[in-house]
Protein backbone atom coordinates (compact mmCIF):
# COMPACT_ATOMS: atom_id res chain seq x y z
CA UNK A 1 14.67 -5.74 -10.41
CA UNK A 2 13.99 -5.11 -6.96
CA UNK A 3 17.50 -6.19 -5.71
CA UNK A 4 18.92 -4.01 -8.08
CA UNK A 5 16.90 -1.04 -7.06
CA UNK A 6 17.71 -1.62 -3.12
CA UNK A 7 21.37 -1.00 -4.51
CA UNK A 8 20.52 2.80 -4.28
CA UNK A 9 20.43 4.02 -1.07
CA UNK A 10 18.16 6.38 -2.02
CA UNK A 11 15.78 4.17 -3.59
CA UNK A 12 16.04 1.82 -1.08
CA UNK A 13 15.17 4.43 1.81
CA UNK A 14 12.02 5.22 -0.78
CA UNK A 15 11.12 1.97 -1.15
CA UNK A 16 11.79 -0.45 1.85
CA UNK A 17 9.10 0.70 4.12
CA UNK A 18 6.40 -0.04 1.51
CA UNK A 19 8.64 -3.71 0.72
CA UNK A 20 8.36 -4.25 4.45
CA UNK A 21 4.24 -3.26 4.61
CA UNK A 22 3.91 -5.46 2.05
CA UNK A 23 5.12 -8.30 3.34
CA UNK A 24 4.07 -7.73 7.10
CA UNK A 25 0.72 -7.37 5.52
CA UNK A 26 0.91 -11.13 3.81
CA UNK A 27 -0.17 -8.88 0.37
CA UNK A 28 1.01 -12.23 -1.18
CA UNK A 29 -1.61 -14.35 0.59
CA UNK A 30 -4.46 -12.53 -0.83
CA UNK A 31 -7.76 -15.31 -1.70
CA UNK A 32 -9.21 -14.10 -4.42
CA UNK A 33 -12.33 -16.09 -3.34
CA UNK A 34 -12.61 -13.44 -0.24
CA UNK A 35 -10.88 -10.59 -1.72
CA UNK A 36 -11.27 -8.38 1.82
CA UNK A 37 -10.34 -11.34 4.61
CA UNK A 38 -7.06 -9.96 4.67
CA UNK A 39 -7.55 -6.13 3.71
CA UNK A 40 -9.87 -5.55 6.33
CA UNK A 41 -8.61 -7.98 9.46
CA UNK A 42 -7.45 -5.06 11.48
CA UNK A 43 -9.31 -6.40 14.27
CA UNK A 44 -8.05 -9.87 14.14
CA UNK A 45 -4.72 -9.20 13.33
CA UNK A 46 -3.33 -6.79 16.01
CA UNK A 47 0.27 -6.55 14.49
CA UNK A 48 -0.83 -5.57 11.12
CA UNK A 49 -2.86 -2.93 13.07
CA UNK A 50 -0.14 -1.47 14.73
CA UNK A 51 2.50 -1.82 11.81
CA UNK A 52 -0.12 0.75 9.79
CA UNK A 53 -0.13 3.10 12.82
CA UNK A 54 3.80 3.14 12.68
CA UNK A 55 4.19 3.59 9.01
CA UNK A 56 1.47 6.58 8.78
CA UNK A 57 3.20 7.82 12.09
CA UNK A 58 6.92 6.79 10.04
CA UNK A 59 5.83 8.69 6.70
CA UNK A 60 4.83 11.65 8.89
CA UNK A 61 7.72 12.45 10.88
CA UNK A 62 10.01 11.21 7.57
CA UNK A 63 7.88 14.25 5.71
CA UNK A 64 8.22 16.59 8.87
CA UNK A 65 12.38 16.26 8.91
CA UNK A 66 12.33 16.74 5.15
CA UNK A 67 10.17 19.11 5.35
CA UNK A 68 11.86 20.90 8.20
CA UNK A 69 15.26 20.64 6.44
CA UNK A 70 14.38 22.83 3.75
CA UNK A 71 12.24 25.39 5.88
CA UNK A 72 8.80 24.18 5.00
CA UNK A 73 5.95 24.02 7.13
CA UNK A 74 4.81 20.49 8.01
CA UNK A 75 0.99 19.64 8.55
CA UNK A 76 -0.65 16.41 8.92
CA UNK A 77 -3.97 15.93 9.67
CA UNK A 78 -5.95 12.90 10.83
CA UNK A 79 -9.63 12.91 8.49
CA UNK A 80 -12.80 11.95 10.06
CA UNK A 81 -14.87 9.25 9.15
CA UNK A 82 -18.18 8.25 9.38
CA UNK A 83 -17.69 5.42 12.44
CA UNK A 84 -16.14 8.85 14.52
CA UNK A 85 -18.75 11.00 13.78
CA UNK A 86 -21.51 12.55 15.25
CA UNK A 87 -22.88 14.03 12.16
CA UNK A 88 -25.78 12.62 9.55
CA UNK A 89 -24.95 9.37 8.35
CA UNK A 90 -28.09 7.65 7.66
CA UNK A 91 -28.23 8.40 3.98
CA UNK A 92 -24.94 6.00 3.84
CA UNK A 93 -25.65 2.57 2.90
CA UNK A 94 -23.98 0.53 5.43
CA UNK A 95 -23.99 -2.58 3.48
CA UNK A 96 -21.23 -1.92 1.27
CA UNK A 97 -19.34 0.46 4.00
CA UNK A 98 -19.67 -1.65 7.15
CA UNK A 99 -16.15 -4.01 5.85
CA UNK A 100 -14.47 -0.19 6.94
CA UNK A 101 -15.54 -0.06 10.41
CA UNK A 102 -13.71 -2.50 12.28
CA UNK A 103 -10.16 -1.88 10.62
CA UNK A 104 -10.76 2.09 11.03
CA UNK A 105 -12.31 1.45 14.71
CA UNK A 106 -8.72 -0.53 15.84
CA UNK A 107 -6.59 1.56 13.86
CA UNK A 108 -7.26 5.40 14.65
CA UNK A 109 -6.49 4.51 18.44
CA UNK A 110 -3.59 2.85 18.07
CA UNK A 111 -2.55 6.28 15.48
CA UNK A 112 -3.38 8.63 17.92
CA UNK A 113 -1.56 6.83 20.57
CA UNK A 114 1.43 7.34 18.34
CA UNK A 115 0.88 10.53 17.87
CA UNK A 116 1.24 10.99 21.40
CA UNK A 117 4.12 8.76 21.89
CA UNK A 118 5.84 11.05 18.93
CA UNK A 119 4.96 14.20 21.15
CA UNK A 120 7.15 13.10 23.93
CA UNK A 121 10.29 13.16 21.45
CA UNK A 122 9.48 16.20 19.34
CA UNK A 123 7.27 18.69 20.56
CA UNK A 124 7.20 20.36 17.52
CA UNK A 125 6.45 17.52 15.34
CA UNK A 126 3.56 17.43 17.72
CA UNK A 127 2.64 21.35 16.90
CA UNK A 128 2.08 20.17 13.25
CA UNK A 129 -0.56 17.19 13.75
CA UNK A 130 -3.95 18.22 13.60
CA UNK A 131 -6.92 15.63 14.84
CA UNK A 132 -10.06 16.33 12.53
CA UNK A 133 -11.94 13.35 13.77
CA UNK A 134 -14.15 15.61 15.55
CA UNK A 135 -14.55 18.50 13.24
CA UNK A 136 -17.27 17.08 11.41
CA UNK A 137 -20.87 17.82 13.87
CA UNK A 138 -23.76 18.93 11.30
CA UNK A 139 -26.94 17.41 10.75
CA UNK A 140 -26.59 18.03 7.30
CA UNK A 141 -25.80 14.88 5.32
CA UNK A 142 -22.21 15.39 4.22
CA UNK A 143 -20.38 12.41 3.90
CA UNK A 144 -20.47 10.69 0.48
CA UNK A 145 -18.86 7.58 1.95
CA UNK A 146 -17.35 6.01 5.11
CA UNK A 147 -14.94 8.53 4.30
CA UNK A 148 -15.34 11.19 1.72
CA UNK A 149 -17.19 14.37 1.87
CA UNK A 150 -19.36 16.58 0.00
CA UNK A 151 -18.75 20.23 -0.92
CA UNK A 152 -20.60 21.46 2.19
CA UNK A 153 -18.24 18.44 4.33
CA UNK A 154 -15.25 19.96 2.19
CA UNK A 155 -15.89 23.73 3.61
CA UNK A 156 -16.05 22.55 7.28
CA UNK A 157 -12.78 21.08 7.06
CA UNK A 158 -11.53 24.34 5.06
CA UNK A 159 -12.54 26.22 7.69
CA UNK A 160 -11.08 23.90 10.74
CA UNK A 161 -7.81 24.14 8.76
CA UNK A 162 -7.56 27.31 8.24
CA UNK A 163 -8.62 28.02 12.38
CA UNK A 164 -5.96 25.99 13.28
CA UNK A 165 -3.09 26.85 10.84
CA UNK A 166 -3.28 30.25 11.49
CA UNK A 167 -2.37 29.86 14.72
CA UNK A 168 1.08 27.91 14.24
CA UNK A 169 3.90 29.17 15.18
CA UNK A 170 6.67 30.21 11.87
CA UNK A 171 3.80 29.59 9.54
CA UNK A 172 4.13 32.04 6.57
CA UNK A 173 1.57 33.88 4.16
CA UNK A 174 -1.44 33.18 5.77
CA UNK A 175 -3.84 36.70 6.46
CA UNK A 176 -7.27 36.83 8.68
């Protein structure tokens, strides 16, 4: 089925990158007896790190030229977590969130020196990447998870967006 899907060259271009994450990630050797050794070996496994920097980086840009092509404005943005923050986190229970920290702890560095590796070839992909790891500073308690945030978490990141979109060059519809 698969071969016969690569036939299409625009099924293939859809599908290849995640054929080739899959495999660089060994998906196939996964141990059901330790379910997270290989999901969470970011630390161990340095090539696996940096192939997930590229394809984030990859399916960025990819969405910025499509994006670009048909007059769109592109934004990415790069979402906090708890292990970058310098907000409340000690209503978190580390226990079952601590497997998160290593692989995020690698892999954010290795994205952001991407990002700026991207930069030097297209400034204006550059213009479109926002870094939110540090828009998160409250001493309220608003992450519900390593990652995900609470209504009050949700409005600070509202409110970083819209700071910072309304400042973009092009950008379309968007009133103080």
């Amino acid at each position: 089925l698969i071969s016969k899907l690569m036939d299409n060259s625009f099924t293939k271009f859809l599908i290849e990158p995640y054929l080739y994450l899959f495999y660089a990630l060994n998906i196939s050797d996964y141990d059901i007896n330790d379910p997270y050794k290989k999901m969470f070996n970011c630390k161990e496994d340095i090539l696996k790190s940096n192939d997930i920097a590229d394809e984030l980086l990859n399916n960025w840009y990819s969405a910025y030229l499509l994006s670009k092509e048909k007059d769109i404005q592109f934004i990415a943005i790069l979402q906090p977590h708890i292990y970058n923050s310098v907000s409340y986190i000690e209503h978190i229970n580390f226990k079952l969130e601590r497997r998160f920290e290593k692989p995020l702890n690698v892999v954010y560095p290795l994205i952001k020196n991407k990002i700026e590796e991207y930069c030097l070839i297209d400034k204006n992909f550059c213009e479109s990447i926002f870094d939110a790891t540090n828009w998160i500073n409250t001493d309220k308690a608003v992450y519900l998870d390593y990652v995900h945030l609470s209504g009050d978490g949700n409005k600070i990141i509202a409110k970083e967006i819209y700071k910072n979109i309304k400042n973009i060059k092009n950008i379309k519809n968007i009133k103080n």
